[in-house]
C-alpha atoms as a PDB file:
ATOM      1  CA  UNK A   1      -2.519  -7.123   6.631  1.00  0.00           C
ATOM      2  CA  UNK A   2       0.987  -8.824   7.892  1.00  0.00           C
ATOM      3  CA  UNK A   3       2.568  -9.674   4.427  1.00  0.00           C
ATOM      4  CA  UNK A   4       3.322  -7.344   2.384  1.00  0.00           C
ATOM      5  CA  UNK A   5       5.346  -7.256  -1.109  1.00  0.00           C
ATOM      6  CA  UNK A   6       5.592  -3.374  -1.450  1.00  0.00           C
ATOM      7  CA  UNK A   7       6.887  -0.809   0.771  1.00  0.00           C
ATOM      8  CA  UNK A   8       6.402   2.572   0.079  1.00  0.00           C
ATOM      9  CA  UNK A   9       7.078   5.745   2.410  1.00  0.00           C
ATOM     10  CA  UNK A  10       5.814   9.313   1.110  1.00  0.00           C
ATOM     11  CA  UNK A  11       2.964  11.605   0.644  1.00  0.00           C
ATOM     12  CA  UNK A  12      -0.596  10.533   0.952  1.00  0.00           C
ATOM     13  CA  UNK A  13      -2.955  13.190   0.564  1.00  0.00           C
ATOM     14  CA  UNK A  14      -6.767  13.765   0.566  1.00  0.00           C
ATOM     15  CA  UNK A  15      -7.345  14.983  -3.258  1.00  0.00           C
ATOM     16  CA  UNK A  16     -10.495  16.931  -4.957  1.00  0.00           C
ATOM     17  CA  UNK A  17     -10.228  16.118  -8.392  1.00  0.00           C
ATOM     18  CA  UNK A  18     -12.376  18.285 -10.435  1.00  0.00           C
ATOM     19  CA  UNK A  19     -12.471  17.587 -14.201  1.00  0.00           C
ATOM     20  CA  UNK A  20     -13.187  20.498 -16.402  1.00  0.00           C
ATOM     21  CA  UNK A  21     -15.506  20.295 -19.645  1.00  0.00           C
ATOM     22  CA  UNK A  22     -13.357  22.348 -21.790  1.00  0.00           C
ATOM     23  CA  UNK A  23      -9.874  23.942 -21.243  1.00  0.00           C
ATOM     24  CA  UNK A  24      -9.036  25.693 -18.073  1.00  0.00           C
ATOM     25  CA  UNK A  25     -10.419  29.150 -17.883  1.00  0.00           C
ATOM     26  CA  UNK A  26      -8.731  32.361 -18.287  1.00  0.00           C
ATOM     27  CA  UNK A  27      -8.687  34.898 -14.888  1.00  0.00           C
ATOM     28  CA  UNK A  28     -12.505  36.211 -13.846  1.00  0.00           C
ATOM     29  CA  UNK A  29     -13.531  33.645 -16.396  1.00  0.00           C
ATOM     30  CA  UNK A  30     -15.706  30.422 -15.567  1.00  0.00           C
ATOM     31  CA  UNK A  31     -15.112  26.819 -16.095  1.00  0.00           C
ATOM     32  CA  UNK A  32     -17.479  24.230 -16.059  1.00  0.00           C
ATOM     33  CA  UNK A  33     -17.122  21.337 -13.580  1.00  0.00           C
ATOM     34  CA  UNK A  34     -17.773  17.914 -15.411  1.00  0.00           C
ATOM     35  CA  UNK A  35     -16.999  15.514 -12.887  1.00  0.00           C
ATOM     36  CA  UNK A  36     -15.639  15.654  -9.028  1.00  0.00           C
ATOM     37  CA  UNK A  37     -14.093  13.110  -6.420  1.00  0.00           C
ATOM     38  CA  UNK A  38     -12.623  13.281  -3.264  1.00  0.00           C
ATOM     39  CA  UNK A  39     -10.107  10.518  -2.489  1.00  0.00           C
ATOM     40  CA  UNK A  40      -6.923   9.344  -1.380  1.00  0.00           C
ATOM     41  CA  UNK A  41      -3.839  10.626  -3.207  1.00  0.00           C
ATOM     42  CA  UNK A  42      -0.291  12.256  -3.562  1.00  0.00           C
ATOM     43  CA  UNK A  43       2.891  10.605  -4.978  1.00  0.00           C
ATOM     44  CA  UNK A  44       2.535   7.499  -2.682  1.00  0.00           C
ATOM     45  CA  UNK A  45      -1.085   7.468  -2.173  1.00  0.00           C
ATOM     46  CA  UNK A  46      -1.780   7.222  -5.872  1.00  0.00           C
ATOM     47  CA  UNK A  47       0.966   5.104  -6.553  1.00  0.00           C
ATOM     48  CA  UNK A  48      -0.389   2.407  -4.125  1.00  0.00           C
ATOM     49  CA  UNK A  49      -4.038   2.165  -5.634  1.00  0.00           C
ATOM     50  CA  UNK A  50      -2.077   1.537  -9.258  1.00  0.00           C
ATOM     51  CA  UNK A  51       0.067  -1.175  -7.316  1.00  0.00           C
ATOM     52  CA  UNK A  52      -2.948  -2.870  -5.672  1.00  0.00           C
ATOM     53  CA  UNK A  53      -4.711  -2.539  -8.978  1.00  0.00           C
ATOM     54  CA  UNK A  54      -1.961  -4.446 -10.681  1.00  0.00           C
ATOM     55  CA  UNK A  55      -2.384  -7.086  -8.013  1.00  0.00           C
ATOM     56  CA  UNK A  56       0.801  -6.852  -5.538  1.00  0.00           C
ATOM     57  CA  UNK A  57       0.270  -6.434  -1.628  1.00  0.00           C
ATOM     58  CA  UNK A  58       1.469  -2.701  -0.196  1.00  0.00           C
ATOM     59  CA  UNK A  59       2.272  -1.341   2.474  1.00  0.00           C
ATOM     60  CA  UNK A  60       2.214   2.259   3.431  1.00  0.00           C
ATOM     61  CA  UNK A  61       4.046   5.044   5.222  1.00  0.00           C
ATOM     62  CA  UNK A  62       4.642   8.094   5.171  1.00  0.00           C
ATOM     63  CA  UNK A  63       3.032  11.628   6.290  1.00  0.00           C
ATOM     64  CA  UNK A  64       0.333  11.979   9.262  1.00  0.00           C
ATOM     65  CA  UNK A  65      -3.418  12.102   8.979  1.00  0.00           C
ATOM     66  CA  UNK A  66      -5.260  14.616  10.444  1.00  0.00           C
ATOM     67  CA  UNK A  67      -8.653  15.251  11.046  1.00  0.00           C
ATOM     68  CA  UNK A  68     -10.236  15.761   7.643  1.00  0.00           C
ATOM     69  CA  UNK A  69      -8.183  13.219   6.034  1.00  0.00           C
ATOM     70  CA  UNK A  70      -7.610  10.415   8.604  1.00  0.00           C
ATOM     71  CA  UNK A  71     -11.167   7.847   7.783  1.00  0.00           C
ATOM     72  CA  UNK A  72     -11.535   8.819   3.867  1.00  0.00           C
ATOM     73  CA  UNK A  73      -8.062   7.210   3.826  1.00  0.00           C
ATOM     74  CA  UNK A  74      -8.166   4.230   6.058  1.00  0.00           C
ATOM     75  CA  UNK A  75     -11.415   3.483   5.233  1.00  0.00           C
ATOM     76  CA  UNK A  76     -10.087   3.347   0.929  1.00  0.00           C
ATOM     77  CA  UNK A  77      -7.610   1.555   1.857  1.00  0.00           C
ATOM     78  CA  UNK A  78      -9.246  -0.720   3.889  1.00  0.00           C
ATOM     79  CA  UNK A  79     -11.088  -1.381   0.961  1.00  0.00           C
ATOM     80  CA  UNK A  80      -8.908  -2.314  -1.706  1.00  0.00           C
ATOM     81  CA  UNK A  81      -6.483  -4.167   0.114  1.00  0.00           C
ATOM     82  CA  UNK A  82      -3.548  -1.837   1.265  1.00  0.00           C
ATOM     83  CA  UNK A  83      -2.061  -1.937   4.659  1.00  0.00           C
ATOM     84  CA  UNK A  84      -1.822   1.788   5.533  1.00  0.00           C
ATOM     85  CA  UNK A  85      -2.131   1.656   9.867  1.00  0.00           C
ATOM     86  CA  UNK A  86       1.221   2.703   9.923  1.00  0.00           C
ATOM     87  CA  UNK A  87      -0.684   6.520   8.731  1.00  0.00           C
ATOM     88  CA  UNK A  88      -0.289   8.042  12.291  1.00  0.00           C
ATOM     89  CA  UNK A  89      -3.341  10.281  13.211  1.00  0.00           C
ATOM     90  CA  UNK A  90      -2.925  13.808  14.597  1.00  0.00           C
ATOM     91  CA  UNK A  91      -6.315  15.182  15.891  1.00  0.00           C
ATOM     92  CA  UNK A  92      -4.908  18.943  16.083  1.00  0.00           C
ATOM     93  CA  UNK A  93      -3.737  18.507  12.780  1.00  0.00           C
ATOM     94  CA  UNK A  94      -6.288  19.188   9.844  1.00  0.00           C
ATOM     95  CA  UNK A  95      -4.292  16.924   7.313  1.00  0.00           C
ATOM     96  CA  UNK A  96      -3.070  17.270   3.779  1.00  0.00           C
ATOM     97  CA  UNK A  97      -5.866  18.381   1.202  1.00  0.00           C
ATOM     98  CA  UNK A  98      -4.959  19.501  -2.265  1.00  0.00           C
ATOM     99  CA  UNK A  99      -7.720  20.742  -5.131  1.00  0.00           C
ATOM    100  CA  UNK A 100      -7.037  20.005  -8.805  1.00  0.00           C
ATOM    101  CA  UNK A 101      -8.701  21.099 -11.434  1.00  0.00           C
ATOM    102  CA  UNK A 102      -8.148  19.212 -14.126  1.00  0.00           C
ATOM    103  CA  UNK A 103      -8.504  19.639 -18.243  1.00  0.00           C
ATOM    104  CA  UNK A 104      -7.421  17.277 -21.048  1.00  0.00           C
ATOM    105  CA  UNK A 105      -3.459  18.945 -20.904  1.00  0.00           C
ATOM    106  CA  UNK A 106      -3.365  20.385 -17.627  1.00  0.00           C
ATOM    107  CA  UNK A 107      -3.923  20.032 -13.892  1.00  0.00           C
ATOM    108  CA  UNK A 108      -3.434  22.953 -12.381  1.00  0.00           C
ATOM    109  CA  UNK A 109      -3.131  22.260  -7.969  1.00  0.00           C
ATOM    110  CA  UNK A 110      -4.214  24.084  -5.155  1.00  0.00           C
ATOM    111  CA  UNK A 111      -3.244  23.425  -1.466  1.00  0.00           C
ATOM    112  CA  UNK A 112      -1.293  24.289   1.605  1.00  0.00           C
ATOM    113  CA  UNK A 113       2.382  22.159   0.890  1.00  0.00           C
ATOM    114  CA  UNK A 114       4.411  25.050   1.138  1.00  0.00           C
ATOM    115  CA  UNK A 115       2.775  25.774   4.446  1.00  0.00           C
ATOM    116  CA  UNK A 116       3.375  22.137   5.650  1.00  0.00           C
ATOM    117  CA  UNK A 117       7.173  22.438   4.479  1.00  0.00           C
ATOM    118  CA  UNK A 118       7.816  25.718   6.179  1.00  0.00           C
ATOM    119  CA  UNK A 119       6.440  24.160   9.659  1.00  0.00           C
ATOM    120  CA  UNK A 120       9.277  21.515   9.494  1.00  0.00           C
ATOM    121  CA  UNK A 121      11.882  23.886   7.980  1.00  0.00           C
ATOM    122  CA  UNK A 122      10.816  26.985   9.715  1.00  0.00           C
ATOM    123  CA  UNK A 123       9.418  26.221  13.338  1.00  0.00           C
ATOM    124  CA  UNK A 124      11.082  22.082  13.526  1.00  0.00           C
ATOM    125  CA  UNK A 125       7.250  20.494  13.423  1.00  0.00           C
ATOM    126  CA  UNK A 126       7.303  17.297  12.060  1.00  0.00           C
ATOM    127  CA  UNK A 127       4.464  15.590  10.331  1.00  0.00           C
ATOM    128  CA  UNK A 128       5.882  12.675   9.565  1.00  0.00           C
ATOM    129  CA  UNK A 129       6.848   9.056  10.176  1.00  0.00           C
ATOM    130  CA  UNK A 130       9.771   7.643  10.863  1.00  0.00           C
ATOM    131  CA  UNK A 131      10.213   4.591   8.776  1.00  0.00           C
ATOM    132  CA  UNK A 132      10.410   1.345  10.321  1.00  0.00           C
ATOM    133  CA  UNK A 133      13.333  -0.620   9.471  1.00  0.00           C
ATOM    134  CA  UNK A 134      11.424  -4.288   9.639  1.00  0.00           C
ATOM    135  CA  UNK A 135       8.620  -2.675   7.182  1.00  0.00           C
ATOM    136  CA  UNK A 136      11.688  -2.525   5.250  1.00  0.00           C
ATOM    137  CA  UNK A 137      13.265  -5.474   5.859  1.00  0.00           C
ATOM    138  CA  UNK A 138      10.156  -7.582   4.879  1.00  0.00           C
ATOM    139  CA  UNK A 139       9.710  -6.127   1.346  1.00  0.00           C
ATOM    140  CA  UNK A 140      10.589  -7.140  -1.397  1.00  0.00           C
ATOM    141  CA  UNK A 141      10.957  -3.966  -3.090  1.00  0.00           C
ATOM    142  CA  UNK A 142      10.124  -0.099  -1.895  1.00  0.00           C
ATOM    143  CA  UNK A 143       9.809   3.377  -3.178  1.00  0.00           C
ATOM    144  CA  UNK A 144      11.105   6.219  -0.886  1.00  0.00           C
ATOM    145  CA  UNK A 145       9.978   9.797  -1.834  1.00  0.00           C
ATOM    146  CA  UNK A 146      12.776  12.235  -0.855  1.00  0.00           C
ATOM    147  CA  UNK A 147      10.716  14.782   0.185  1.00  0.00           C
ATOM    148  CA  UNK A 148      10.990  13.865   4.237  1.00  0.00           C
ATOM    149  CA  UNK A 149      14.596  15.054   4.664  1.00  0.00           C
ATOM    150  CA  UNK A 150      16.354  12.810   7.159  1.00  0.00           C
ATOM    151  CA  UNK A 151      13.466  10.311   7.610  1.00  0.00           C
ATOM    152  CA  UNK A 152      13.572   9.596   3.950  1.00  0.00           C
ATOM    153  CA  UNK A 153      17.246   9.471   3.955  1.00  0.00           C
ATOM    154  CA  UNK A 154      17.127   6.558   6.601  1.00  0.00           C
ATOM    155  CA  UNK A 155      14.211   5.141   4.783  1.00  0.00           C
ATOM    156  CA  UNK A 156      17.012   4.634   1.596  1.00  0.00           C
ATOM    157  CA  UNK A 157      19.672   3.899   4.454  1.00  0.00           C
ATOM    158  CA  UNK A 158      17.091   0.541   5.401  1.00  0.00           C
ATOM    159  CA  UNK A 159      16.650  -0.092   1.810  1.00  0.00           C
ATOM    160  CA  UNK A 160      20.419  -0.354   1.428  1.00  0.00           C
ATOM    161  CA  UNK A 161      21.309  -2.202   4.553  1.00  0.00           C
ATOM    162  CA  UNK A 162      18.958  -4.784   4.182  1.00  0.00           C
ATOM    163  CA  UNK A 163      19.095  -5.091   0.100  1.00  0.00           C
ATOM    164  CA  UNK A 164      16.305  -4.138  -0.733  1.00  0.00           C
ATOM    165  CA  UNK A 165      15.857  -2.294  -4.005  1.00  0.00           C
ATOM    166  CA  UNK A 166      14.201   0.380  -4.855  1.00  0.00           C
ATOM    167  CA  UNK A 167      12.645   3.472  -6.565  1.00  0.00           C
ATOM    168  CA  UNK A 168      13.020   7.039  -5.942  1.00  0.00           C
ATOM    169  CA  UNK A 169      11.412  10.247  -7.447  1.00  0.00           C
ATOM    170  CA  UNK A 170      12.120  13.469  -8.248  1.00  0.00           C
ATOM    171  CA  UNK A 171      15.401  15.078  -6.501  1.00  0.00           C
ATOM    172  CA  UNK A 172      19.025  15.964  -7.401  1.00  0.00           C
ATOM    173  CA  UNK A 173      21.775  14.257  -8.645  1.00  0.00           C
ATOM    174  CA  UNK A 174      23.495  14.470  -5.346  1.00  0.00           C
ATOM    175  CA  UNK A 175      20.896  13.456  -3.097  1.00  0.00           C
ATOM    176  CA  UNK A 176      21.505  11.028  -0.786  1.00  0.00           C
ATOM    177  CA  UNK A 177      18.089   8.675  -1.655  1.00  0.00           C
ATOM    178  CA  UNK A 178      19.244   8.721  -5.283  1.00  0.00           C
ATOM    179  CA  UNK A 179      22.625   7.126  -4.187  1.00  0.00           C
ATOM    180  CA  UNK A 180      21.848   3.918  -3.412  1.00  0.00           C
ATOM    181  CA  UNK A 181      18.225   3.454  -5.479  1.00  0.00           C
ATOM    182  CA  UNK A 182      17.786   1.257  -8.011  1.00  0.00           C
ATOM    183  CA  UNK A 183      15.896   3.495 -10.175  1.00  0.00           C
ATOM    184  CA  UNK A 184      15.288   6.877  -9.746  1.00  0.00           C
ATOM    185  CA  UNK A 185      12.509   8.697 -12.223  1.00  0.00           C
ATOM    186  CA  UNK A 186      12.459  12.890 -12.373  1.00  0.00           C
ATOM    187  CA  UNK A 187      10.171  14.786 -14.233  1.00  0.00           C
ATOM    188  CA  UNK A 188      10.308  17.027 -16.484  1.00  0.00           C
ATOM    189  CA  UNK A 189       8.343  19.370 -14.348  1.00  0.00           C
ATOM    190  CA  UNK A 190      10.810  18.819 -11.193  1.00  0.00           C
ATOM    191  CA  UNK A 191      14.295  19.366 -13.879  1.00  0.00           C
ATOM    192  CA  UNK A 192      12.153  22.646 -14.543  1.00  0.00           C
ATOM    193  CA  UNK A 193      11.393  24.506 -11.483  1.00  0.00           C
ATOM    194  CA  UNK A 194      14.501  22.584  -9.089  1.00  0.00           C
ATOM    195  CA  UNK A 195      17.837  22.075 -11.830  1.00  0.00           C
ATOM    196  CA  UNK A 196      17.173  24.600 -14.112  1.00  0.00           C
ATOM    197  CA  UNK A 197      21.109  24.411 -15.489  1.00  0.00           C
ATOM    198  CA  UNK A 198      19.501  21.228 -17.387  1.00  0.00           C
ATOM    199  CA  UNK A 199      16.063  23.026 -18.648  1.00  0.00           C
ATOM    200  CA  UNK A 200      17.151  23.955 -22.062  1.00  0.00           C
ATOM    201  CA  UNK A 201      13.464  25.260 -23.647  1.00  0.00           C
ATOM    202  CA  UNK A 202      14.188  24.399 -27.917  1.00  0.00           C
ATOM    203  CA  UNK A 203      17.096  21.885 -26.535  1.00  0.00           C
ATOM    204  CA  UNK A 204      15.201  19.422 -24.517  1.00  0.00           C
ATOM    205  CA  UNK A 205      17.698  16.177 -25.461  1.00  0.00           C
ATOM    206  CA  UNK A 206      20.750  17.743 -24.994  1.00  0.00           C
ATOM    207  CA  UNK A 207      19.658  19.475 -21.653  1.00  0.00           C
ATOM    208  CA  UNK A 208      18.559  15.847 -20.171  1.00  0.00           C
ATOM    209  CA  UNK A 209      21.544  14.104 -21.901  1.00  0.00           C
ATOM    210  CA  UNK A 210      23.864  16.384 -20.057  1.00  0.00           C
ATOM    211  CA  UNK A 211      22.018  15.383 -16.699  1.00  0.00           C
ATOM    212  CA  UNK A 212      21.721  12.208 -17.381  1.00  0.00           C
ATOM    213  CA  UNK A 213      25.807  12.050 -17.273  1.00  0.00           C
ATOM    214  CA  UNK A 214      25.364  14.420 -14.474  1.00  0.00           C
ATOM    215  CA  UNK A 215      23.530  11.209 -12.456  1.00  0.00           C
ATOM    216  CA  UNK A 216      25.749   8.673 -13.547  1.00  0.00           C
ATOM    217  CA  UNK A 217      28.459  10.938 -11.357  1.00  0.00           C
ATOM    218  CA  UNK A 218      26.794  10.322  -8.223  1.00  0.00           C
ATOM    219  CA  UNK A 219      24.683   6.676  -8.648  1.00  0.00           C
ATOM    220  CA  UNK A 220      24.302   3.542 -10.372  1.00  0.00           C
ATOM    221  CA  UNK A 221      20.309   3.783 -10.418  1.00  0.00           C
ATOM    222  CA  UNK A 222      18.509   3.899 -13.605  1.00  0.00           C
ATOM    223  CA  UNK A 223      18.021   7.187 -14.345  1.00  0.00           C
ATOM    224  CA  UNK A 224      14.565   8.284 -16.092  1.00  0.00           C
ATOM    225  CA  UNK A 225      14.200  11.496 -17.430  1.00  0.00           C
ATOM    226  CA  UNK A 226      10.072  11.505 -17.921  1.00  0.00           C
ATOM    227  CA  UNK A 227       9.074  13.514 -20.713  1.00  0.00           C
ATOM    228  CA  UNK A 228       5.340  13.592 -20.599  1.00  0.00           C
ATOM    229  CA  UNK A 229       3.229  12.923 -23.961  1.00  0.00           C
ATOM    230  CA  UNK A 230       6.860  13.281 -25.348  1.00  0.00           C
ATOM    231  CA  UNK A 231      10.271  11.854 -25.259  1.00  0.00           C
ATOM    232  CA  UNK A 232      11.574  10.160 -22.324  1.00  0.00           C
ATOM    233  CA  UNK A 233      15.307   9.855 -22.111  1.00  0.00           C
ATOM    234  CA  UNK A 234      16.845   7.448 -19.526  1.00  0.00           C
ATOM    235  CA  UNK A 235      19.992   5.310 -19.025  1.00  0.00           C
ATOM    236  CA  UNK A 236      22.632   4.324 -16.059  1.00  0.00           C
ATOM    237  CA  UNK A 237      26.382   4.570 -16.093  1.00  0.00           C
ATOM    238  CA  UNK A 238      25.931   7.785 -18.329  1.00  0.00           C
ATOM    239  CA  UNK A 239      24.287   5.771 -21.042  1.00  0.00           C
ATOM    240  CA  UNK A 240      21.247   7.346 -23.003  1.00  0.00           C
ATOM    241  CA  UNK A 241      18.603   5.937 -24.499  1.00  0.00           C
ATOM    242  CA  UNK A 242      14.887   7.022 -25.298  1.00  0.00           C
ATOM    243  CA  UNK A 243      11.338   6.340 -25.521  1.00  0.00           C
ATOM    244  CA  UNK A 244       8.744   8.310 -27.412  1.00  0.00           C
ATOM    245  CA  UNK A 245       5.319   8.165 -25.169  1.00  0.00           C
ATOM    246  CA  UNK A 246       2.335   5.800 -26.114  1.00  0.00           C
ATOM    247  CA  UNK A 247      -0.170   7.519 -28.066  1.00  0.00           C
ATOM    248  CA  UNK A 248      -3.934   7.250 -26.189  1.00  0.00           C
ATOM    249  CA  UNK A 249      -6.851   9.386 -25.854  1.00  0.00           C
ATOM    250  CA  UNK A 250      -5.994  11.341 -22.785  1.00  0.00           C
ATOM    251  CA  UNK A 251      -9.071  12.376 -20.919  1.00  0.00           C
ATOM    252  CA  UNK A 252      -6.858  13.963 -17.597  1.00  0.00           C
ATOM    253  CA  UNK A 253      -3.113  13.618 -16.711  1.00  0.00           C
ATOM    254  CA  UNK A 254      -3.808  13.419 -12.856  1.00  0.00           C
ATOM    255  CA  UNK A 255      -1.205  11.375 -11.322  1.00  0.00           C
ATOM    256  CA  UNK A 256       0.452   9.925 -14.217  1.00  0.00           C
ATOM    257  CA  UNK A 257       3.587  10.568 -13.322  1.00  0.00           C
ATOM    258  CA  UNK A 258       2.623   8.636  -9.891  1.00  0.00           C
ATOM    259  CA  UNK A 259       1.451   5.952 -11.853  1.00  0.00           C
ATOM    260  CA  UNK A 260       4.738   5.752 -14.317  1.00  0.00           C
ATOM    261  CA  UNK A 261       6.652   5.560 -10.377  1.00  0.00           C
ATOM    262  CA  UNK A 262       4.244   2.413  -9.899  1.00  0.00           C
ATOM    263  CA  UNK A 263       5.110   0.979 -13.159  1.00  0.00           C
ATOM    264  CA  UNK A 264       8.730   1.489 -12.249  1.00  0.00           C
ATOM    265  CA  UNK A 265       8.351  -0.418  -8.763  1.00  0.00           C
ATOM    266  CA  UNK A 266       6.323  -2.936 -10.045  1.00  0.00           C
ATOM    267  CA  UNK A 267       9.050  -3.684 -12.687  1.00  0.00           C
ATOM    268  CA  UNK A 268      11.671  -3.728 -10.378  1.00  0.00           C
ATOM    269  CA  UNK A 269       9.922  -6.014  -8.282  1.00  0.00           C
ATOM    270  CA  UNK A 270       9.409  -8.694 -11.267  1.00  0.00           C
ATOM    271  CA  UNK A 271      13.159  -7.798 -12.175  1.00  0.00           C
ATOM    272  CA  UNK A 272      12.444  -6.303 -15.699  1.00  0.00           C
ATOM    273  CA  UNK A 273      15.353  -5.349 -17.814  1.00  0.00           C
ATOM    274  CA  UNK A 274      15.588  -1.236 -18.180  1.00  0.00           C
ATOM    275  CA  UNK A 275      14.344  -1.280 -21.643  1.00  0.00           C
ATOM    276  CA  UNK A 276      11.471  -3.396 -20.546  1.00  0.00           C
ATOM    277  CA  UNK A 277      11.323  -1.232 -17.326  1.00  0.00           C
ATOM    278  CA  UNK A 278      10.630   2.015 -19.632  1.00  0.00           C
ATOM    279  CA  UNK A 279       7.996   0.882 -21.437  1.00  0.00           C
ATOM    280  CA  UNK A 280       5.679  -1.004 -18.762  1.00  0.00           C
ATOM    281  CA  UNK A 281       6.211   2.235 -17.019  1.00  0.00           C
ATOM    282  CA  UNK A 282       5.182   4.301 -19.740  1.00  0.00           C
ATOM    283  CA  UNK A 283       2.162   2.317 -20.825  1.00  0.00           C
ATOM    284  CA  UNK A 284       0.841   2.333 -16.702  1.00  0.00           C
ATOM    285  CA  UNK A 285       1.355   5.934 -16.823  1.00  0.00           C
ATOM    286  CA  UNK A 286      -0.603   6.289 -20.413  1.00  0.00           C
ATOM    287  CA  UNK A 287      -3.597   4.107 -19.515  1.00  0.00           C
ATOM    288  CA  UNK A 288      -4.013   6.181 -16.112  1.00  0.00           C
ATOM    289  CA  UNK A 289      -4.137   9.151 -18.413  1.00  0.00           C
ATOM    290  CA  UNK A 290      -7.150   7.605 -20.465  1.00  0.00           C
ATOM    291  CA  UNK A 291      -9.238   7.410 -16.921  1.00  0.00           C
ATOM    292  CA  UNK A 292     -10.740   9.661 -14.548  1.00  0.00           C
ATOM    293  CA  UNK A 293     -10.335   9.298 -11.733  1.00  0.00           C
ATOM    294  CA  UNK A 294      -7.714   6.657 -10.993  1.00  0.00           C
ATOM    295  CA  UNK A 295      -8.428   6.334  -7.611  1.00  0.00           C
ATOM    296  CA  UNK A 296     -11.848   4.094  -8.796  1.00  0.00           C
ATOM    297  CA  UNK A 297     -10.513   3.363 -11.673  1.00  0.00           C
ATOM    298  CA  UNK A 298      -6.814   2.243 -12.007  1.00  0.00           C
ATOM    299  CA  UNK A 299      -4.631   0.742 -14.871  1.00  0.00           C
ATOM    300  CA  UNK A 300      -4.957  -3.114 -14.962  1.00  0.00           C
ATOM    301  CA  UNK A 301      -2.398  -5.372 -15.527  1.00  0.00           C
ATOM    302  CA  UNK A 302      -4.105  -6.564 -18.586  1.00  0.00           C
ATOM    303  CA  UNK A 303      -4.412  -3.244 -19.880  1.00  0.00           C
ATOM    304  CA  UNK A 304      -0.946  -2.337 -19.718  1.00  0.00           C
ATOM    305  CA  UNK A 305       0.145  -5.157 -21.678  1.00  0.00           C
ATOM    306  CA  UNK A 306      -2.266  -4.972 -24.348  1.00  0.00           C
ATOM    307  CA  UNK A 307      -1.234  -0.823 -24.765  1.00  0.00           C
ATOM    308  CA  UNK A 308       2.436  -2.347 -24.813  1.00  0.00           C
ATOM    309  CA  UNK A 309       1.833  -5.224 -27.935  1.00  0.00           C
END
């Protein structure tokens, strides 16, 4: 595939998704295993099947494949349309494989990230791309996932140079992929375990208020605050707003947030207003969590719009 609308650079993984009949089990206890499936996914691998679901042409980049994860992935791909060749393919590398198991109000993830981190950080091995600037240049829109340090920051440096917009995820105010992105979203999760200050457990809206302003400092983007089943708060220039989340039937909340990122590039690419932006977003990310999984089973375009009437 030459033409492409989307570009996205980030994590593609090889995920086990194992739904659980019942809730997670305590420690020594047993869970049941309902349903399993191995396929592509990760922040950017998920986030492409939605976008090829919804009917644009993508293009991805991002981390290496390795052994275990380099056909299940080109070979998916292949399948439904998305240019990922640019994958590199390390044969001494194993690849990126998580296991999730998965209830109706948890996913709870198990896999070797930190290791994969602390080989970059640690001993300088890179497992990564480097993004090509006329990828870039011949998108109409992108996402760029922070999480490759100075690879992602010249993925947003492309972006910028050749204006094209687009959508970042989870990372600090002062980061330099949130500077020039059109809209960045950050989970609740992510405010939880990486800016803390703005966790405020009983005091959710004024902790994400607060950080909200604490964006506006730093970027123009709009800046979504995710909130889950809950509240979403989001707004640029130090502006908030909010959105309470859809109501559905959630059967698992595997890569919803990764879905609400696809609704977000999908709107920037059709040049939705924010307001409008929130809610498409939202209602990709709720109809993902009525499915299982969304790698053979993704939101559609008409189902998005009927959850948003």
């Amino acid at each position: 595939m030459k033409n492409h609308e989307i570009y996205l650079y980030g994590m593609v993984t090889k995920t086990n998704g194992f739904l659980l009949r019942g809730d997670f089990p305590k420690a020594d206890d047993y869970g049941e295993v309902k349903e399993r499936y191995t396929l592509p996914g990760g922040e950017t691998g998920t986030a492409a099947i939605v976008l090829a679901s919804l009917g644009c042409k993508v293009k991805l980049d991002g981390n290496y494949l390795g052994k275990y994860t380099k056909d299940l992935t080109h070979d998916f791909y292949k399948r439904i349309g998305v240019d990922a060749l640019a994958l590199r393919y390390d044969p001494a590398y194993d690849g990126i494989e998580e296991f999730v198991m998965v209830d109706s109000t948890t996913r709870t993830n198990f896999s070797t990230f930190a290791a994969y981190f602390e080989d970059y950080w640690q001993r300088g091995i890179i497992r990564w791309n480097t993004p090509n600037e006329d990828d870039i240049r011949n998108a109409k829109v992108a996402g760029i996932d922070p999480f490759f340090d100075k690879q992602a920051i010249l993925a947003a440096e492309y972006c910028h140079k050749n204006n094209i917009p687009y959508v970042t995820i989870d990372e600090k105010p002062d980061n330099e992929v949130i500077k020039h992105a059109s809209i960045a979203a950050v989970s609740s999760e992510y405010i939880r375990n990486h800016i803390s200050d703005y966790h405020t457990p009983g005091n959710e809206k004024d902790g994400k208020i607060k950080l909200l302003k604490k964006f506006a400092e730093y970027t123009d983007a709009l800046v979504i605050l995710t909130g889950g089943g809950g509240t979403t708060y989001y707004g640029r220039g130090g502006e908030v707003k909010e959105f309470d989340a859809y109501k559905v039937d959630v059967v698992s909340t595997l890569g919803a947030g990764d879905s609400f990122k696809a609704g977000c590039i999908y709107a920037l690419m059709r040049g939705y207003d924010d307001d409008t932006t929130v809610r498409f977003a939202a209602a990709v990310a709720a109809v993902a969590c009525t499915k299982f999984p969304i790698g053979l089973n993704p939101p559609t375009l008409s189902e998005v719009e009927a959850l948003m009437l």
